[in-house]
Structures are given as C-alpha cells and as structure tokens.
Protein backbone atom coordinates (compact mmCIF):
# COMPACT_ATOMS: atom_id res chain seq x y z
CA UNK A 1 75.64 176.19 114.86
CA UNK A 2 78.40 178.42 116.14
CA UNK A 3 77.91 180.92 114.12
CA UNK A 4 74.35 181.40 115.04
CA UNK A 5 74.93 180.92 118.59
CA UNK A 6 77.68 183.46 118.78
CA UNK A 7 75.56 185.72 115.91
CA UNK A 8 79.18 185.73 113.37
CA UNK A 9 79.26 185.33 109.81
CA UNK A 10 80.40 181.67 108.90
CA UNK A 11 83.18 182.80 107.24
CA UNK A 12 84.58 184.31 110.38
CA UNK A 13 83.73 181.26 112.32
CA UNK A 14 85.66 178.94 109.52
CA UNK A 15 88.50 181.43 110.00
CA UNK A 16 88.48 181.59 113.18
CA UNK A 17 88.78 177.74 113.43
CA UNK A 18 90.96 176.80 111.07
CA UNK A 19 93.18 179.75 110.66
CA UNK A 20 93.81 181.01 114.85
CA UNK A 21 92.25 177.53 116.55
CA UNK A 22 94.08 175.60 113.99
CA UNK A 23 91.55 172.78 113.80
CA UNK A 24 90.18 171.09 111.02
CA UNK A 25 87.25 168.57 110.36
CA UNK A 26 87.66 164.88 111.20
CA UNK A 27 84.57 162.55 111.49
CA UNK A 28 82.23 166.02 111.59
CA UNK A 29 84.42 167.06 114.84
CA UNK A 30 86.77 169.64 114.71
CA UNK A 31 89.28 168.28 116.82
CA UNK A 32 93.04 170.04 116.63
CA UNK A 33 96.22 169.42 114.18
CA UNK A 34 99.27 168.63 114.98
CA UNK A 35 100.22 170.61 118.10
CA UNK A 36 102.76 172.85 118.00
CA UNK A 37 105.86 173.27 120.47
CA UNK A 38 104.56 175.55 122.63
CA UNK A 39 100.79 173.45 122.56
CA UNK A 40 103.12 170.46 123.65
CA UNK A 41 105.46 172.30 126.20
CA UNK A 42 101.91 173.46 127.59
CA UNK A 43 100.42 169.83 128.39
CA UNK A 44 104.01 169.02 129.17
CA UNK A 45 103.59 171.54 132.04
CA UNK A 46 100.01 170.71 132.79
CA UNK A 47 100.90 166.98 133.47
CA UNK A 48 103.52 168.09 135.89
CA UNK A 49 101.69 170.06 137.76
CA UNK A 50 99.65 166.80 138.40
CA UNK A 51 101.78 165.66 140.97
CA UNK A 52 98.24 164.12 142.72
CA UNK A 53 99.30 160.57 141.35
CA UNK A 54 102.82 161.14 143.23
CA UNK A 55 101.37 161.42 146.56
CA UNK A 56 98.06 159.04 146.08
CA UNK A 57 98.91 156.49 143.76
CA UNK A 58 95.63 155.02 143.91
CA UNK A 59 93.58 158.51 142.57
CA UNK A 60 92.74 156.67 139.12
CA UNK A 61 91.97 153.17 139.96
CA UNK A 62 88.57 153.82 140.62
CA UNK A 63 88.17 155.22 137.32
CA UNK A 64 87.07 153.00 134.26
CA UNK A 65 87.80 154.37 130.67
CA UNK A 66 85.41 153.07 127.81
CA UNK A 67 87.39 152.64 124.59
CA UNK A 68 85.90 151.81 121.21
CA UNK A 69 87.34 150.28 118.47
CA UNK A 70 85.03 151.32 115.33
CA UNK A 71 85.64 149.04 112.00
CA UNK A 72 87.58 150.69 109.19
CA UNK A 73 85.31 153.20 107.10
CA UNK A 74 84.21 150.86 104.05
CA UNK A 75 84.10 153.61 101.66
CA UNK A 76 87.06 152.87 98.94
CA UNK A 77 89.71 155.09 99.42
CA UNK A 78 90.86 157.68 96.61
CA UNK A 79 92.80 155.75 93.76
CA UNK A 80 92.11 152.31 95.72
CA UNK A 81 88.61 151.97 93.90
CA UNK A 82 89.93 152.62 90.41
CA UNK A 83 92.77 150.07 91.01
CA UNK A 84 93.30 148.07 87.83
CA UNK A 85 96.66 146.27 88.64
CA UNK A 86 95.64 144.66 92.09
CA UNK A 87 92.02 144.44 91.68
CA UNK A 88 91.89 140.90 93.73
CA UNK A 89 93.68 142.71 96.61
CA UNK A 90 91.27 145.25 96.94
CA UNK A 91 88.27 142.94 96.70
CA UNK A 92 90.14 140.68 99.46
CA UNK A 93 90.71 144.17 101.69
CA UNK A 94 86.75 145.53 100.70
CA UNK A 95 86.06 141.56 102.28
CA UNK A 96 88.60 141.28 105.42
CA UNK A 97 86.58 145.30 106.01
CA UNK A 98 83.09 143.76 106.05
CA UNK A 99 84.03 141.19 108.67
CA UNK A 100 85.62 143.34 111.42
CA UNK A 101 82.83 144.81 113.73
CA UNK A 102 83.28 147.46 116.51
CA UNK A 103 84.28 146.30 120.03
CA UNK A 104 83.91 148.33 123.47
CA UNK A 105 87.06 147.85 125.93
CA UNK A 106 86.42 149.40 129.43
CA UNK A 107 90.46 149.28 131.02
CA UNK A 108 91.37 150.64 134.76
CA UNK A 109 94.60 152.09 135.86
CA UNK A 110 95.62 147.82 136.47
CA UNK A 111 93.42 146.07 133.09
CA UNK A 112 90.93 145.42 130.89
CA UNK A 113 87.80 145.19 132.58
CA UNK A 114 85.28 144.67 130.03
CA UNK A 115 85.33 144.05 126.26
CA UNK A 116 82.50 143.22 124.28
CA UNK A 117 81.96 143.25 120.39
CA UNK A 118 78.96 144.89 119.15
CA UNK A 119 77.33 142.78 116.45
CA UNK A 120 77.68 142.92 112.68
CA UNK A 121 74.81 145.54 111.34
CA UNK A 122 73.72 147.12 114.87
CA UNK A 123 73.84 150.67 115.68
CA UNK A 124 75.33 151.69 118.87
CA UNK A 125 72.07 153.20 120.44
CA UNK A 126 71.29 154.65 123.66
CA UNK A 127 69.70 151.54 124.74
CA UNK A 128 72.28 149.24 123.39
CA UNK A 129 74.76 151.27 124.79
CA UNK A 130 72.66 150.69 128.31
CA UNK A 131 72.90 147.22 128.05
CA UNK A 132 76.21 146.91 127.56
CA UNK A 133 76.28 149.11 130.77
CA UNK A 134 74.35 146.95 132.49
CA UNK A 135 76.85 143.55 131.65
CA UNK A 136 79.88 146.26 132.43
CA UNK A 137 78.40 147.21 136.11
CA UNK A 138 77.87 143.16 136.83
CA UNK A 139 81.60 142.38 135.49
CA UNK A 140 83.09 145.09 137.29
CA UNK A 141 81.51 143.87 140.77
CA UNK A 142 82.72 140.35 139.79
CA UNK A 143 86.92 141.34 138.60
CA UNK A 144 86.76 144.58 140.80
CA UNK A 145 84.70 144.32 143.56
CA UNK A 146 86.69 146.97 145.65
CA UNK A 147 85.60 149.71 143.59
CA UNK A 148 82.04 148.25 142.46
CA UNK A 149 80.30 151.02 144.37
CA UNK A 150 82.70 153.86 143.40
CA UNK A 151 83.98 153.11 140.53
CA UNK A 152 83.81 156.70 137.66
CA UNK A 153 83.22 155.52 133.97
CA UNK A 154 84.98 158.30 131.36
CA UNK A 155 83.34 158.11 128.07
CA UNK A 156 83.42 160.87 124.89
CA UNK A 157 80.41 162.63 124.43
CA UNK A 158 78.94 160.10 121.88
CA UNK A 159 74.77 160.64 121.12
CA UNK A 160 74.39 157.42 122.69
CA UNK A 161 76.51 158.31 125.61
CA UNK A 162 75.14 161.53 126.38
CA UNK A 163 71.23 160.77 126.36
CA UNK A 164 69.09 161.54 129.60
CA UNK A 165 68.41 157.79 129.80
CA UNK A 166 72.21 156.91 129.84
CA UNK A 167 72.98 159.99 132.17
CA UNK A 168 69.90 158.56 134.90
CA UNK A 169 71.53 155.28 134.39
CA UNK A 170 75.42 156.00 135.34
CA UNK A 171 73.79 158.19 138.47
C-alpha cells in the first residue's frame, strides 16, 4: 500500500522502513524496535515539556483508556511443537491457551472503570465492540458520574474501532 500510494518501488519502501525508520513487522503493524538513546532522550524531552499536568492536575481524568488483553497466539511455538521430552507439558500449556479469552479494561487517571471478557469463539466486531460501548457509557455514569457527559475514550485504531458506525456512536 505505501508503495503505491507514494508511487516507490517496494524495495525502497522495505528499506526505507526497516533500514532508516528502523521498524519491523509485528502482528502485520510495523511498529518501531528498540529505541535508541537519542529516540528515548527525545520522549524524555517531550514529556517534560508537558508540564499541563503540573498546573491542572485534573487534565486526564476525564479521559478513559480502553485496554485489551488478547489470549496468547495458539499457534505452537518453534521447537515447542516438536517437543519429545515434555510432551504432557505442552499439551497442558496448548489446554491452559484454549481457556483464556480476551478481556477489555477501560482505566481513568484514578481506576478501572470497566472490564468485561469477550466470550470464548467471538470476534471482536464493530457491533460487538458497540455493545460493549453501550454497557461502558451506562457504568461510567454509574462509578463516574462527574465526567459521564465529558468523559474522552482513547482506543488504537482497531477495524472494529475505527468503523463509521463506532465513530457516529462515540460522537
């Protein structure tokens, strides 16, 4: 898609990124590496220059930050699957694995506001994701009522979270 969009060869584009960005693929998202010093001396300086939280100490408690917890991939890992000398350990793993399902925690600057487990088998969808909206909005008037009406949710950009319907929803 980049390199279309910015008419480069992909090989350029793959340079680009991995050699000079210095990202690499996780979960189809190129997200960056370890940073280095000056990277971190950077957001170290960013973050003091947001001195906002110094003079109103109340700027983020409006704001509600979803948080999911996604169940371990269940594909076996390299030289786990081929295990011959613990093979009832990695059944009992492959077993704990298939149990644990995702969860959604919405948390403000004081708590957790919200946490809900989404069931064994179902896909995170936009309207799922709207109901779970939905039972977040009437909990948050219920623990939080002082920030009920004003209240900012911060999300990633998720398919499910970015939709028109979910977008028409948080407005």
């Amino acid at each position: 898609m980049i390199s279309s969009e910015l008419n480069l060869n992909r090989f350029t584009v793959h340079q680009i990124l991995t050699q000079d960005l210095d990202v690499r693929r996780v979960c189809a998202k190129m997200v960056p590496k370890n940073p280095t010093t000056d990277q971190k001396a950077n957001r170290r300086d960013v973050c003091l220059d947001l001195d906002r939280l110094e003079r109103e100490p109340e700027f983020l408690s409006p704001v509600i930050m979803d948080f999911r917890v996604r169940p371990p991939d269940k594909t076996p890992k390299s030289g786990v699957a081929h295990c011959k000398v613990f093979p009832s350990q990695v059944r009992e793993n492959e077993q704990i694995q298939n149990q644990i399902d995702a969860r959604f925690f919405f948390f403000d600057s004081q708590r957790i506001v919200h946490k809900e487990s989404v069931p064994p088998g179902q896909t995170v969808t936009q309207t799922f994701y709207r109901e779970v909206l939905e039972r977040l909005r009437k909990r948050v008037a219920r623990v939080r009522p002082d920030i009920a009406r004003t209240c900012m949710l911060h999300h990633d950009n998720a398919p499910c979270h970015t939709v028109v319907s979910i977008n028409e929803f948080l407005a």
